[in-house]
C-alpha atoms as a PDB file:
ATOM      1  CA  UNK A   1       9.553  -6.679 -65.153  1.00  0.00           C
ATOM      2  CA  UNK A   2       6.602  -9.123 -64.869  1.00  0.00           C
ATOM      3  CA  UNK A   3       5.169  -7.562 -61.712  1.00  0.00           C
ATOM      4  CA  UNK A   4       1.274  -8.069 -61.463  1.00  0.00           C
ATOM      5  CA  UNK A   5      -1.466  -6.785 -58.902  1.00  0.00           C
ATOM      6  CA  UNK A   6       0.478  -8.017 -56.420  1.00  0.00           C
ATOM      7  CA  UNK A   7       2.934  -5.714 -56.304  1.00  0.00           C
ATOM      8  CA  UNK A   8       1.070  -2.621 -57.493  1.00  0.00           C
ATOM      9  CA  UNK A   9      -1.268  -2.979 -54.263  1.00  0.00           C
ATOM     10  CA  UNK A  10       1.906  -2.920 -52.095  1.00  0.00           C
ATOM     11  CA  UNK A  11       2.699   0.396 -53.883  1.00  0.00           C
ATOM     12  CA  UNK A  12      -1.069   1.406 -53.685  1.00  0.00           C
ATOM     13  CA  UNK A  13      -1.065   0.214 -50.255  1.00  0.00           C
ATOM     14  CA  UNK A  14       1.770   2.704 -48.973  1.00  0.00           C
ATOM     15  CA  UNK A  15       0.062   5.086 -50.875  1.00  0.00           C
ATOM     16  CA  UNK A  16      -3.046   5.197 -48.990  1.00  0.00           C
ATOM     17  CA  UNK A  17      -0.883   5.184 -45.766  1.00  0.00           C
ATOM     18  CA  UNK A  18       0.331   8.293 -46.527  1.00  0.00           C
ATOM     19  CA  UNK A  19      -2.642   9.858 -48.241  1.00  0.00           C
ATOM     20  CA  UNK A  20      -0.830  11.010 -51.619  1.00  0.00           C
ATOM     21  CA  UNK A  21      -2.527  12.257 -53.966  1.00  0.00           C
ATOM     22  CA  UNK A  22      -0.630  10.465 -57.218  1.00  0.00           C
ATOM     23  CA  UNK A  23      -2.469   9.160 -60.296  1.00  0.00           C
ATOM     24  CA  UNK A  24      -1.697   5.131 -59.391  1.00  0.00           C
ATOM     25  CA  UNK A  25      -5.097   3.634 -59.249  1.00  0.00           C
ATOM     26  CA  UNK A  26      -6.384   5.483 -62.127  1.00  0.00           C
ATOM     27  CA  UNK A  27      -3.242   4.761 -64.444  1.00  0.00           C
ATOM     28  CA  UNK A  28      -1.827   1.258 -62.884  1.00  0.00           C
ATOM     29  CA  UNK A  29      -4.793  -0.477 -61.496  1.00  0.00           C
ATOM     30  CA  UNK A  30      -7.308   0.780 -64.111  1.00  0.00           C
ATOM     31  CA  UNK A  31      -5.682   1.085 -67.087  1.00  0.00           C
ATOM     32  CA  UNK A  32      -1.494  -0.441 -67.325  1.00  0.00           C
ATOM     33  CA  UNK A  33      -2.994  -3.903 -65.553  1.00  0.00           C
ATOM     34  CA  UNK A  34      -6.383  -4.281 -67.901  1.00  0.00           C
ATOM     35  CA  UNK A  35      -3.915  -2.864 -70.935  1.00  0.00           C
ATOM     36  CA  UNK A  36      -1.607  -6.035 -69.996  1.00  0.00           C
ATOM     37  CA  UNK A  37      -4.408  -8.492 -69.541  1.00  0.00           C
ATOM     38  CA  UNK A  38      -6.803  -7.665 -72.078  1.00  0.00           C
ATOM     39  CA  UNK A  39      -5.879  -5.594 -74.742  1.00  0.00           C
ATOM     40  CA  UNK A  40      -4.788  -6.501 -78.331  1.00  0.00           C
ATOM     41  CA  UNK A  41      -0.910  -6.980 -78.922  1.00  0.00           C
ATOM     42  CA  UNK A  42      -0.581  -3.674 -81.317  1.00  0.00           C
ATOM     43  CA  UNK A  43      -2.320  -1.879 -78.167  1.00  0.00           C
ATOM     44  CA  UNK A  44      -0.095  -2.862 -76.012  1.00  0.00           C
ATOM     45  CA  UNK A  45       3.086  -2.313 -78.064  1.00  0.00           C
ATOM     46  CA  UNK A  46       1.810   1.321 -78.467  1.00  0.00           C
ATOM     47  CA  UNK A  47       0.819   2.382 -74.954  1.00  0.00           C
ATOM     48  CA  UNK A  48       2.724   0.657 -72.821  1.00  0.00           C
ATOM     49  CA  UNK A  49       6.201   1.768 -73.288  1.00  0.00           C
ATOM     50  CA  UNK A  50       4.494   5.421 -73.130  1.00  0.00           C
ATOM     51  CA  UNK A  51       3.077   4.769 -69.831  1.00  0.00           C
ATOM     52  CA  UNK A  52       6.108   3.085 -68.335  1.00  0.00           C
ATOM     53  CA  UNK A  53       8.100   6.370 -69.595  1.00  0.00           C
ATOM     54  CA  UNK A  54       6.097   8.240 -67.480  1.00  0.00           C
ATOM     55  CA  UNK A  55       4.181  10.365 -70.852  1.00  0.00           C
ATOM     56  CA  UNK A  56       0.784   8.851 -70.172  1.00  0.00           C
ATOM     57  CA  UNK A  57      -1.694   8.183 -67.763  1.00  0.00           C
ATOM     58  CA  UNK A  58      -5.196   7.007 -67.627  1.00  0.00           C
ATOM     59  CA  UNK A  59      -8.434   8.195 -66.335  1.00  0.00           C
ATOM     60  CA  UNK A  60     -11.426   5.466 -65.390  1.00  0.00           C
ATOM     61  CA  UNK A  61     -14.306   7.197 -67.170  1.00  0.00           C
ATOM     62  CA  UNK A  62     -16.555   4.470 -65.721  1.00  0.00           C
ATOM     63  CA  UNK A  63     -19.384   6.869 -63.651  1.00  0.00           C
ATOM     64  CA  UNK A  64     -22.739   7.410 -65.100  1.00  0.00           C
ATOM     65  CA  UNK A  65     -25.820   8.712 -62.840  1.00  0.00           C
ATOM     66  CA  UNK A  66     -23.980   8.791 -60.192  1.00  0.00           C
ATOM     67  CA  UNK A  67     -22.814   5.462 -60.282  1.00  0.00           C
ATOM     68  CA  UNK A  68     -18.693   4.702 -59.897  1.00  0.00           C
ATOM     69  CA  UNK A  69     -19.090   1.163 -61.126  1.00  0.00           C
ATOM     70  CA  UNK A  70     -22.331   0.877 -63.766  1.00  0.00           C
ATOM     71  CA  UNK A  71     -23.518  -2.449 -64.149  1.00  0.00           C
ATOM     72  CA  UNK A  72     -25.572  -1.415 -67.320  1.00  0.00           C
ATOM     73  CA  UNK A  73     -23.679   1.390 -68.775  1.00  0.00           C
ATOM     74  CA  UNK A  74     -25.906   3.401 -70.876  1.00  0.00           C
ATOM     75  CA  UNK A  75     -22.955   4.636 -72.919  1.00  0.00           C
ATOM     76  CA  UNK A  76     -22.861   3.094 -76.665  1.00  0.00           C
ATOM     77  CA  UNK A  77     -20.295   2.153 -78.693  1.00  0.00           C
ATOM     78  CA  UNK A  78     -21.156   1.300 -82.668  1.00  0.00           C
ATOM     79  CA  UNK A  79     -18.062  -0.361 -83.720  1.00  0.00           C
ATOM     80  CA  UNK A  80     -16.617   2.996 -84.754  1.00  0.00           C
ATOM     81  CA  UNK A  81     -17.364   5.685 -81.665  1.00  0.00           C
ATOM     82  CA  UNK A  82     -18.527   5.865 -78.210  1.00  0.00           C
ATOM     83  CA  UNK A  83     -21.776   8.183 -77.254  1.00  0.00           C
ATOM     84  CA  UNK A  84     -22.981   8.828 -74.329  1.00  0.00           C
ATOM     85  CA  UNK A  85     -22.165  11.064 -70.761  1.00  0.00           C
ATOM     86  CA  UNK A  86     -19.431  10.469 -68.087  1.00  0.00           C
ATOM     87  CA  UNK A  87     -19.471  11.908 -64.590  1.00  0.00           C
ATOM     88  CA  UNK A  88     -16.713  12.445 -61.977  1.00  0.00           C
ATOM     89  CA  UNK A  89     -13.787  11.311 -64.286  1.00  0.00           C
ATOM     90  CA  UNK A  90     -11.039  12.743 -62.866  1.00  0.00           C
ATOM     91  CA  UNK A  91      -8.176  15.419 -64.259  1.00  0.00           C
ATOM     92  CA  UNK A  92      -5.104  14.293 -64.396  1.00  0.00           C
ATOM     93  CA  UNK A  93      -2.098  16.474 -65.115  1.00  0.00           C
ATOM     94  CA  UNK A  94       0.003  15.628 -68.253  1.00  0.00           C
ATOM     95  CA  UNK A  95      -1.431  13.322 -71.572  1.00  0.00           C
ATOM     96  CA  UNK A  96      -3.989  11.010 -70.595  1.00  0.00           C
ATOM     97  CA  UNK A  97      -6.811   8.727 -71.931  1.00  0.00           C
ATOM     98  CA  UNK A  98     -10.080   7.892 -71.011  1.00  0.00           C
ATOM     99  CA  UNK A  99     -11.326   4.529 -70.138  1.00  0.00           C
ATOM    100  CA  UNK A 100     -14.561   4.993 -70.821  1.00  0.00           C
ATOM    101  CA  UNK A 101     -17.154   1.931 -70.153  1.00  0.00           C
ATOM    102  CA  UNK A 102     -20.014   1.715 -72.913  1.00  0.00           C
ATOM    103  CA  UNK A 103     -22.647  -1.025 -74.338  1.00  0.00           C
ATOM    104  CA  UNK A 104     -21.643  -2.796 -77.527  1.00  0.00           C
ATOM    105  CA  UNK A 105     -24.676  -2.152 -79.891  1.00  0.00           C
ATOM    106  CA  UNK A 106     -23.918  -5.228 -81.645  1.00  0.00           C
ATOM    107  CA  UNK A 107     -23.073  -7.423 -79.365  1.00  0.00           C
ATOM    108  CA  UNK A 108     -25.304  -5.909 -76.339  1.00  0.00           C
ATOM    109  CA  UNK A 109     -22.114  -6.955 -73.685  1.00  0.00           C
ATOM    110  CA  UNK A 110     -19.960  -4.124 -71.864  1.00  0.00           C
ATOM    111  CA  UNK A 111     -16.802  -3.389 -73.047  1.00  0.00           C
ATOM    112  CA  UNK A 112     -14.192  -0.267 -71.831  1.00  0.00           C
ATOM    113  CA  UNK A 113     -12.938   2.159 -74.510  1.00  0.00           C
ATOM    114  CA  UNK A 114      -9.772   3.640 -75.093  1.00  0.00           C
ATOM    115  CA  UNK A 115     -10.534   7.225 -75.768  1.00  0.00           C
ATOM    116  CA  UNK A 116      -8.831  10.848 -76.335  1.00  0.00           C
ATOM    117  CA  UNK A 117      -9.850  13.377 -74.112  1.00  0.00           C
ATOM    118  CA  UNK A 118      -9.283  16.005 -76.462  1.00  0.00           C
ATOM    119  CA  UNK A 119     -10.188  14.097 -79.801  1.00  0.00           C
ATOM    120  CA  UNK A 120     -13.327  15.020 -81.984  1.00  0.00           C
ATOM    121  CA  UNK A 121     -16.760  14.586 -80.615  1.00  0.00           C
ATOM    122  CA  UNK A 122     -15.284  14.803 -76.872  1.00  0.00           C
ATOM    123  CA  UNK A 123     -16.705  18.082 -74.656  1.00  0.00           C
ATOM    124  CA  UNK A 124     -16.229  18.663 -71.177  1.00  0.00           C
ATOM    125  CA  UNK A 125     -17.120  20.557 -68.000  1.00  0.00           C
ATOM    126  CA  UNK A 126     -15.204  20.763 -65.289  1.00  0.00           C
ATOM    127  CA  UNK A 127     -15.614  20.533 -61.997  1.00  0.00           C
ATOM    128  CA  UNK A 128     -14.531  19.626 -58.401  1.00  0.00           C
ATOM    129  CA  UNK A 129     -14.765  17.004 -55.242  1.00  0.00           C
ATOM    130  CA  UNK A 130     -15.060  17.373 -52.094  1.00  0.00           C
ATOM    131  CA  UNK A 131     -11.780  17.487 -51.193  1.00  0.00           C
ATOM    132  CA  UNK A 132     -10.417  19.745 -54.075  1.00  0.00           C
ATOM    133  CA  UNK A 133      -9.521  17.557 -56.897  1.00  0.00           C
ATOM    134  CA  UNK A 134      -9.990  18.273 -60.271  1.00  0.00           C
ATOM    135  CA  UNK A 135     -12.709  16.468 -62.214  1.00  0.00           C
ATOM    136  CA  UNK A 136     -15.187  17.016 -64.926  1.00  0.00           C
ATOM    137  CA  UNK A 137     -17.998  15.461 -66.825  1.00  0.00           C
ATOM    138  CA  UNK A 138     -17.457  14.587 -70.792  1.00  0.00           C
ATOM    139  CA  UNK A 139     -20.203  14.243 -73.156  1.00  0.00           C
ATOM    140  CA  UNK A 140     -19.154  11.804 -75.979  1.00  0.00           C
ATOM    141  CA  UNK A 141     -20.858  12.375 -79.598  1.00  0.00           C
ATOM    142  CA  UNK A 142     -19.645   9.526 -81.644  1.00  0.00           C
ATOM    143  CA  UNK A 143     -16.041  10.329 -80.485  1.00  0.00           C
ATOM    144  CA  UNK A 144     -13.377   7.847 -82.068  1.00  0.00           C
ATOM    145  CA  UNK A 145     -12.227   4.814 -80.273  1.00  0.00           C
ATOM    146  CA  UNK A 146      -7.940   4.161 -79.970  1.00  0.00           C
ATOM    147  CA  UNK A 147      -8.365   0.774 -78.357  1.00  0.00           C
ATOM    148  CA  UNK A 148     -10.974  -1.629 -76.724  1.00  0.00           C
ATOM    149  CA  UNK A 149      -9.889  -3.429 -72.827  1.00  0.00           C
ATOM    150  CA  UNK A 150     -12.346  -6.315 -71.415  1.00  0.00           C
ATOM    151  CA  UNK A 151     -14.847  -4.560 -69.076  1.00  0.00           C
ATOM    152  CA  UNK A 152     -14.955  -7.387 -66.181  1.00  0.00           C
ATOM    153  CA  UNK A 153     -10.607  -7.210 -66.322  1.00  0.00           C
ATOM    154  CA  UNK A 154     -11.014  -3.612 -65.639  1.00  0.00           C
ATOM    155  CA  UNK A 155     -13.854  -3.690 -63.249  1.00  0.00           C
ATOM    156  CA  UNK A 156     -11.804  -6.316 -61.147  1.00  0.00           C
ATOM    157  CA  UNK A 157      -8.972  -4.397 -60.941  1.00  0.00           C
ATOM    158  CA  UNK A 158     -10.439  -1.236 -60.093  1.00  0.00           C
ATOM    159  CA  UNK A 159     -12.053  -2.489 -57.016  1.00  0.00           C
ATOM    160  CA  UNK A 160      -9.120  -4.345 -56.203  1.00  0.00           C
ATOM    161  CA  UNK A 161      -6.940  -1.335 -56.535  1.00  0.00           C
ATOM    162  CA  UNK A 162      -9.548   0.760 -54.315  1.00  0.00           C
ATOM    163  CA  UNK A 163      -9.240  -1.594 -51.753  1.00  0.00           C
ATOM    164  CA  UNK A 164      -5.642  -1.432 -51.329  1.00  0.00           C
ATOM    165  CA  UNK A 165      -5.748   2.188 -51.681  1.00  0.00           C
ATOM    166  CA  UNK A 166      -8.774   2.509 -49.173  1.00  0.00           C
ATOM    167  CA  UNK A 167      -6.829  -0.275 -46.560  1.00  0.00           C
ATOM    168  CA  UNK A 168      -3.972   1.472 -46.522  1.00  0.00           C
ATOM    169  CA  UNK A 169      -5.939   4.992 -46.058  1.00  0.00           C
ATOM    170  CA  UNK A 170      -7.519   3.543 -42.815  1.00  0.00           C
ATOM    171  CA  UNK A 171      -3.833   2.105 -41.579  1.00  0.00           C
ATOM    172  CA  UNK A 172      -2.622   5.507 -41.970  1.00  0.00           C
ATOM    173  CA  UNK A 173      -5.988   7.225 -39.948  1.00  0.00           C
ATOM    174  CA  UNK A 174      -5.732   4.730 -37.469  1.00  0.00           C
ATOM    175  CA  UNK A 175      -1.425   4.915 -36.506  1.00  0.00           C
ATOM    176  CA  UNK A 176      -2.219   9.067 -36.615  1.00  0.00           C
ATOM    177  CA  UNK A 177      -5.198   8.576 -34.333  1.00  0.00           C
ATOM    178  CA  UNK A 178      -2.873   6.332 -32.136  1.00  0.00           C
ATOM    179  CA  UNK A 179      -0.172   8.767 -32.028  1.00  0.00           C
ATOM    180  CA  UNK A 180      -2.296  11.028 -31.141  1.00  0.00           C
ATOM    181  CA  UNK A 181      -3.894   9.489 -27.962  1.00  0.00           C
ATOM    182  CA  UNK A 182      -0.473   8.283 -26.943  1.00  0.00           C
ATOM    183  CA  UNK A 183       1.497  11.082 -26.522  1.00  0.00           C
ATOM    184  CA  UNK A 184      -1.895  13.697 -25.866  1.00  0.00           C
ATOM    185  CA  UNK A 185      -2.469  13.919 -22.173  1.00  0.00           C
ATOM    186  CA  UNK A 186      -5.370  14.509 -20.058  1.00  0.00           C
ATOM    187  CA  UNK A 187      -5.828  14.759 -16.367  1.00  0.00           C
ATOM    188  CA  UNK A 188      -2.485  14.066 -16.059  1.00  0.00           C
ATOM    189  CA  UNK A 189      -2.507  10.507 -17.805  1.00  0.00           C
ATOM    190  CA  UNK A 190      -1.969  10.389 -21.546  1.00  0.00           C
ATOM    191  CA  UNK A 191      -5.902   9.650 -23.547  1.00  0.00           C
ATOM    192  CA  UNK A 192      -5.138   5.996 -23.710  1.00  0.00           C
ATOM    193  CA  UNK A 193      -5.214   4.862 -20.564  1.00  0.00           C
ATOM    194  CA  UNK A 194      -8.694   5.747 -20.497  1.00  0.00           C
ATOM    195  CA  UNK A 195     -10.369   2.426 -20.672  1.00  0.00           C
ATOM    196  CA  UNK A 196     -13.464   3.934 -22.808  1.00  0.00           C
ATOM    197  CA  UNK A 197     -10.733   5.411 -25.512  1.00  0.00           C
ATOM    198  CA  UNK A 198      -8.337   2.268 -25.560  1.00  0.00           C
ATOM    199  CA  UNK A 199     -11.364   0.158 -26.422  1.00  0.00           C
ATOM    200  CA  UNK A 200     -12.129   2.698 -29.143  1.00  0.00           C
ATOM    201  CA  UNK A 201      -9.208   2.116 -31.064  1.00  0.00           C
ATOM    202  CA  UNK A 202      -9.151  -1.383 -30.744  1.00  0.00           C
ATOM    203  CA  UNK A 203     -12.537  -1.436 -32.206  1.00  0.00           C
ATOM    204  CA  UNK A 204     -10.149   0.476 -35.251  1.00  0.00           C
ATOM    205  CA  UNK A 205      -7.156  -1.460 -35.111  1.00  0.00           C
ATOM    206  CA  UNK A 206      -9.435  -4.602 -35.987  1.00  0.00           C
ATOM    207  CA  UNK A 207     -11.590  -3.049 -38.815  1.00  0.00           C
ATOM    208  CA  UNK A 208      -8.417  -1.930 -40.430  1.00  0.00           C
ATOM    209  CA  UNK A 209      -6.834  -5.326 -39.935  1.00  0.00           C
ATOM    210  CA  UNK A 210      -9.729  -6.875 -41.541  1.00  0.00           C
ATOM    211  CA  UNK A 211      -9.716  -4.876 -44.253  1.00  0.00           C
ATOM    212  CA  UNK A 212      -6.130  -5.226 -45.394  1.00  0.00           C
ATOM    213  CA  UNK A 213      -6.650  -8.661 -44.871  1.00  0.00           C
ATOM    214  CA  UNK A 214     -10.280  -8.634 -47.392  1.00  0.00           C
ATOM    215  CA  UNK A 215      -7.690  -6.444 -50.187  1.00  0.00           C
ATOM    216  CA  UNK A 216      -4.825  -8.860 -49.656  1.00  0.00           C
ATOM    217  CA  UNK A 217      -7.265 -11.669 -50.572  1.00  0.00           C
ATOM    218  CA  UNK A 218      -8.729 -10.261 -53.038  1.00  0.00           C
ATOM    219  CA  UNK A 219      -5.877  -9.486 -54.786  1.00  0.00           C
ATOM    220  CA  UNK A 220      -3.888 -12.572 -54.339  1.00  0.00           C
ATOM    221  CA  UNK A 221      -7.441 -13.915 -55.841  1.00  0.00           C
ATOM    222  CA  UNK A 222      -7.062 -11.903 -59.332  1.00  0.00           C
ATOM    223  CA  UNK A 223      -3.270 -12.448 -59.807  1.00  0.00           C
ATOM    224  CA  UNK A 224      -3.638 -16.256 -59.259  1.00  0.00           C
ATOM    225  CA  UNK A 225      -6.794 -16.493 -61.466  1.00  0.00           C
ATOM    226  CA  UNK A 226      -9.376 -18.162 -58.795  1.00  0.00           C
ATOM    227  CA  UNK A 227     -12.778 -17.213 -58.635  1.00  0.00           C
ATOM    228  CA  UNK A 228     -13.175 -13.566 -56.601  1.00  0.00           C
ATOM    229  CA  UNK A 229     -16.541 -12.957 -57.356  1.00  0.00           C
ATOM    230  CA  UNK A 230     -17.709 -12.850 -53.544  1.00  0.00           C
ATOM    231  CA  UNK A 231     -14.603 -11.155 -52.523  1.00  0.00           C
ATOM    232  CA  UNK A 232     -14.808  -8.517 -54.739  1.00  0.00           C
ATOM    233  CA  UNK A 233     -17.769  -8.003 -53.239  1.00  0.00           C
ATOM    234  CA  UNK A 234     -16.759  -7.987 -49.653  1.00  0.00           C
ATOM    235  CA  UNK A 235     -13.967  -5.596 -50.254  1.00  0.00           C
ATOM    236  CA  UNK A 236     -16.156  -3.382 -52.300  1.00  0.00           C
ATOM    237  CA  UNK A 237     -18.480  -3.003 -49.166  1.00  0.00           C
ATOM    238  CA  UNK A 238     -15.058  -2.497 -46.547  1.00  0.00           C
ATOM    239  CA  UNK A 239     -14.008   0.168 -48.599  1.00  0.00           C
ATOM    240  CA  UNK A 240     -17.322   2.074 -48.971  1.00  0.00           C
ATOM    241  CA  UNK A 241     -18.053   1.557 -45.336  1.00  0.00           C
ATOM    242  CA  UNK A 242     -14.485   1.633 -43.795  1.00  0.00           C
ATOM    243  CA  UNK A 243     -13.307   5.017 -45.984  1.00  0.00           C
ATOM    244  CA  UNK A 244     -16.849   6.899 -45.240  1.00  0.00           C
END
């Protein structure tokens, strides 16, 4: 239907605001958007109908060392497979691919691979977050590539999707904490008439403002095709600092 970033960070957005736990950034933001924008016609006329059926999904298999976002991936690809390690790539339930960022060895620039989780040369070890979820490390031994996306496309919209996730996170933690100190009373006056809390959440209400302002722009940025270098930036650092 023609809809870009844009309208995937609204969804993202509302997301966050509720704190679901659904596959969009990882399938939509990381891997549908790049798909569209970067990868080769034949690529797209085989995975996109899947994914828009609902029968695919993907999984950013962009950590290494601890890193979410590599700058110098030490991951290889030959021109045939990919070799290397991948941390924290998350589980997804039902048929999925791995976007899996790697070095060209002949060309010595990054690239993101299209790979199988359960094709040859592909092991794994699960294991968990914090919070529960489902991931695992996957070593890679040569494993055969399906498709190749532009690593800076993907990169872009990953951060760009986190930060409309992450906004919308801190909207949501910061109407529950208002609820809260609303309707919870205290010495007979509800918490926020209390001069010390109401200045407390106003401190919140304008960090969360800011920062669904910084995603907004950031996105509107990408879809429009201006430079979003710096911005990227900035709403890399709001949603490490803001979703902490």
């Amino acid at each position: 239907e023609g809809l870009g970033l844009t309208e995937i960070a609204v969804l993202m957005h509302e997301v966050g605001r509720r704190a679901a736990d659904l596959p969009l950034w990882e399938t939509l933001a990381c891997g549908l958007l790049p798909l569209v924008r970067s990868g080769s016609d034949a690529l797209q006329a085989d995975l996109i109908p899947r994914v828009l059926a609902g029968d695919l999904m993907f999984a950013p298999a962009l950590g290494e060392q601890g890193s979410a976002l590599p700058t110098a991936p030490m991951t290889t690809y030959d021109g045939k497979g990919v070799t290397g390690t991948k941390v924290g790539v998350p589980v997804l339930e039902g048929t999925t691919l791995l976007l899996v960022s790697a070095t060209n060895l002949s060309t010595g620039s990054r690239t993101v691979l299209l790979v199988d989780p359960a094709g040859p040369g592909v092991t794994r070890a699960d294991t968990w977050t914090s919070r529960g979820a489902p991931e695992a490390t996957y070593a890679f031994a040569n494993a055969p590539v399906i498709g190749e996306l532009d690593a800076e496309v993907v990169r872009n919209h990953a951060i760009a999707g986190l930060a409309a996730l992450g906004a919308g996170l801190v909207e949501g933690a910061r109407d529950l904490t208002a609820g809260y100190i609303r309707d919870r009373r205290q010495f007979g006056r509800a918490l926020a008439e209390f001069q010390a809390v109401a200045q407390q959440i106003s401190d919140v209400y304008i960090a969360s403002r800011t920062f669904t302002l910084t995603a907004n722009e950031v996105v509107r940025r990408l879809d429009a095709g201006d430079p979003a270098a710096d911005d990227l930036a900035i709403a890399a650092f709001w949603f490490a600092d803001r979703t902490s």
